[in-house]
Protein backbone atom coordinates (compact mmCIF):
# COMPACT_ATOMS: atom_id res chain seq x y z
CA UNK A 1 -19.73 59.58 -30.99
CA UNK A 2 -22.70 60.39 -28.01
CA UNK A 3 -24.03 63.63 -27.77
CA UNK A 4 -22.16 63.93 -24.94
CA UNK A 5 -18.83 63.96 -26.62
CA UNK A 6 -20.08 66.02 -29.36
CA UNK A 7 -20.79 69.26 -27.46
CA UNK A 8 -17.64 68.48 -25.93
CA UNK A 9 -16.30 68.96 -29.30
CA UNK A 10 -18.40 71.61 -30.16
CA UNK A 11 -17.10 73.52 -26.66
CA UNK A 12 -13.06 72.69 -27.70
CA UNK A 13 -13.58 74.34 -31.20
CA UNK A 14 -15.78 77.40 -29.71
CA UNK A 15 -12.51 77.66 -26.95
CA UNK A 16 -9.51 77.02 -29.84
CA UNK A 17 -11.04 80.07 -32.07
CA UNK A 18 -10.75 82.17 -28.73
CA UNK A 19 -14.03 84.03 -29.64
CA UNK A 20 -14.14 87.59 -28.08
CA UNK A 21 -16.52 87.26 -25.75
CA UNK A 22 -17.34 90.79 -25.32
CA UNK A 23 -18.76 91.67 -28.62
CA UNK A 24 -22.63 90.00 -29.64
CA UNK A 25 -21.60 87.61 -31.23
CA UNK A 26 -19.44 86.15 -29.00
CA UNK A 27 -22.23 86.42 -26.34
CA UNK A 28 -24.62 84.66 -28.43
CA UNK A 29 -22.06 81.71 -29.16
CA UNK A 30 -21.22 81.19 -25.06
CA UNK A 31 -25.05 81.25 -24.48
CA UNK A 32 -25.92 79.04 -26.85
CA UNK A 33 -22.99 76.54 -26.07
CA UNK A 34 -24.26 76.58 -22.41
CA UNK A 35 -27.61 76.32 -23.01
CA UNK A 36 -26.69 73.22 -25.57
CA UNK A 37 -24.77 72.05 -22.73
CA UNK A 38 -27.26 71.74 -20.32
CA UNK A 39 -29.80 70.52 -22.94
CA UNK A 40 -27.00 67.55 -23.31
CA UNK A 41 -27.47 67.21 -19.38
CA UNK A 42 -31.21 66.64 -19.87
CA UNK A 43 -30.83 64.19 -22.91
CA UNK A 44 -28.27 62.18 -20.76
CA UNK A 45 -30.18 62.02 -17.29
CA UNK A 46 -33.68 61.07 -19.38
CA UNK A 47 -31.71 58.29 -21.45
CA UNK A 48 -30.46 57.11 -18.09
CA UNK A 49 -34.08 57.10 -16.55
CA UNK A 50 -35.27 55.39 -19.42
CA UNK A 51 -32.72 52.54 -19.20
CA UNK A 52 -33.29 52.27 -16.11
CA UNK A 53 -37.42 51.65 -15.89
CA UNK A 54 -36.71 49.42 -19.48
CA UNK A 55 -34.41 46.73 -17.11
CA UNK A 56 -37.71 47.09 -14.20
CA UNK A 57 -39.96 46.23 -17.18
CA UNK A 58 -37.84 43.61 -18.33
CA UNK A 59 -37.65 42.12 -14.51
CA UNK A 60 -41.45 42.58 -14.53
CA UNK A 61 -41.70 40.84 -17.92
CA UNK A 62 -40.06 37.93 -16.59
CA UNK A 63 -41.30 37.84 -12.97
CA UNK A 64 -45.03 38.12 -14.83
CA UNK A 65 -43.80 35.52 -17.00
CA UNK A 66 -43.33 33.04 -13.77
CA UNK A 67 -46.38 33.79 -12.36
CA UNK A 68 -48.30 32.99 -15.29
CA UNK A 69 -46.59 29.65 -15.94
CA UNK A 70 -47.21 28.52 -12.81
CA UNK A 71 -50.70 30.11 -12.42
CA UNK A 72 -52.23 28.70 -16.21
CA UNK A 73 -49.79 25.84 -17.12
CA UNK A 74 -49.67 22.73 -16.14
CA UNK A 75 -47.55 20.14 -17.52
CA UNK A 76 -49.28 17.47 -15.92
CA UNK A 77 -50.37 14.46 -18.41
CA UNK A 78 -51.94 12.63 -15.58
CA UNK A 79 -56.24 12.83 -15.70
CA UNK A 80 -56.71 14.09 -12.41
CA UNK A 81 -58.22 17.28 -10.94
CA UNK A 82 -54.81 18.64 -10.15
CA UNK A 83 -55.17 20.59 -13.48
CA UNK A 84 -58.37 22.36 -13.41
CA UNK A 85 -58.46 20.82 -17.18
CA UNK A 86 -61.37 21.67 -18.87
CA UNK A 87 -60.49 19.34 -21.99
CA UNK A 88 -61.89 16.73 -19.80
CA UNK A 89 -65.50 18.37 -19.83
CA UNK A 90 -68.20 16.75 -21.92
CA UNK A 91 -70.20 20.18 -23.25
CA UNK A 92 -73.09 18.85 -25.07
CA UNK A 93 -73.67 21.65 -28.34
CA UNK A 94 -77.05 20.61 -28.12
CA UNK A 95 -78.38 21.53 -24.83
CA UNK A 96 -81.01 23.56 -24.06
CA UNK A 97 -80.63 26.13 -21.56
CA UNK A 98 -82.88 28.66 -20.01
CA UNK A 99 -83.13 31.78 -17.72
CA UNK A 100 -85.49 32.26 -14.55
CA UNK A 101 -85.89 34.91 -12.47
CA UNK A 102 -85.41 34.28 -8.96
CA UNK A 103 -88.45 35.77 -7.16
CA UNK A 104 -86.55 36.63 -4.01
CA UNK A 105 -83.39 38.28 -5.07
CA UNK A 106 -84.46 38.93 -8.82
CA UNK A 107 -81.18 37.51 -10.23
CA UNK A 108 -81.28 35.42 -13.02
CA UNK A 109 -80.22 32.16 -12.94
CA UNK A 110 -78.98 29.81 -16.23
CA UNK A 111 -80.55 26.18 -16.08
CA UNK A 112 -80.41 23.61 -18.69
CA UNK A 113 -82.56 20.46 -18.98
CA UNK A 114 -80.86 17.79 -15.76
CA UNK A 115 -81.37 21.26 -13.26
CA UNK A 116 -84.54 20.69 -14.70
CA UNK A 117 -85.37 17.62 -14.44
CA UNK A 118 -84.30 17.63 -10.71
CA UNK A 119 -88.19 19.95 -10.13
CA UNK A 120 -85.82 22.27 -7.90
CA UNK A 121 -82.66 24.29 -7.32
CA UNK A 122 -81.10 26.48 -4.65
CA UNK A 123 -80.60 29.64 -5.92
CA UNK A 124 -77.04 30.73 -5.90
CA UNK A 125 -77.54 34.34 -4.86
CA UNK A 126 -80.05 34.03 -2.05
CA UNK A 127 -80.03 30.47 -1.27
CA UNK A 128 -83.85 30.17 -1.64
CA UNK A 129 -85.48 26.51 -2.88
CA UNK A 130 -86.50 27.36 -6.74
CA UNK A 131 -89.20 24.53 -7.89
CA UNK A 132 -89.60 24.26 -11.55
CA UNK A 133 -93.03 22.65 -13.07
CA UNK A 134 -92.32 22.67 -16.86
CA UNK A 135 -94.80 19.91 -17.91
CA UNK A 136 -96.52 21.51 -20.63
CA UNK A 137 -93.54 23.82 -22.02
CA UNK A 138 -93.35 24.14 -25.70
CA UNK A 139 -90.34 24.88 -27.23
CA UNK A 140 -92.08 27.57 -29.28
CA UNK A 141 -92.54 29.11 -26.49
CA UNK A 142 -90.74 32.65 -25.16
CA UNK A 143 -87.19 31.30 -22.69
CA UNK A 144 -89.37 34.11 -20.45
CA UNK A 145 -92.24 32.06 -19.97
CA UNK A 146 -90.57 29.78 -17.70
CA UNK A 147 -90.84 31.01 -14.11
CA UNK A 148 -89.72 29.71 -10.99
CA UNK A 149 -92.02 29.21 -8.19
């Protein structure tokens, strides 16, 4: 039984004792049948609400669902750039990276030992020519005292 059909019920017993409705007591019983009445009328129009914005979430669920399947997965076994894989790079634990300080912009830019190698870069920010002279660089040294010219 719903609430709904239980202050209907409650309203058919409060009707078959035929409850003199003029004394206090009678008063207080019709009041508090109507006001349990329209409290039912609350309960039922917030359960419906709620059913209703749990299906959108469940369409949402699923619609999300499709977007990230075809978004992140790929089911492609093929070793092509198709994928975006990133199993396919080669990270080397090893490698040394550092940070310089772009004298233009002031951004900081991560390089590791081939950027390095190259004597210059162009710095993604600003686009100016960084040239890098680390003859002499000991790896004692500070990551700071690397600078770009």
């Amino acid at each position: 039984m719903n609430l709904s059909e239980k202050m209907s019920y409650l309203q058919g017993l409060l009707d078959g004792l035929e409850i003199d409705t003029t004394t206090k007591e009678g008063k207080l019983l019709v009041q508090m049948t109507e006001v349990m009445q329209q409290m039912v009328e609350s309960v039922d129009d917030l359960q419906a609400q709620v059913d209703e914005l749990t299906e959108l979430c469940d369409i949402l669920d699923a619609d999300l669902g499709d977007l990230e399947e075809e978004v992140y997965d790929c089911d492609c076994d093929c070793d092509c750039d198709c994928c975006d894989d990133d199993d396919d790079f080669d990270f080397d634990e090893d490698a040394e990276f550092y940070e310089v300080c772009c004298p233009v912009c002031d951004e900081k830019v991560i390089l590791d030992d081939s950027m390095l190698d190259e004597g210059s870069i162009e710095c993604p920010c600003c686009g100016e020519n960084l040239e890098f002279d680390y003859f002499g660089f000991d790896e004692e040294d500070n990551d700071d005292d690397l600078s770009a010219e």
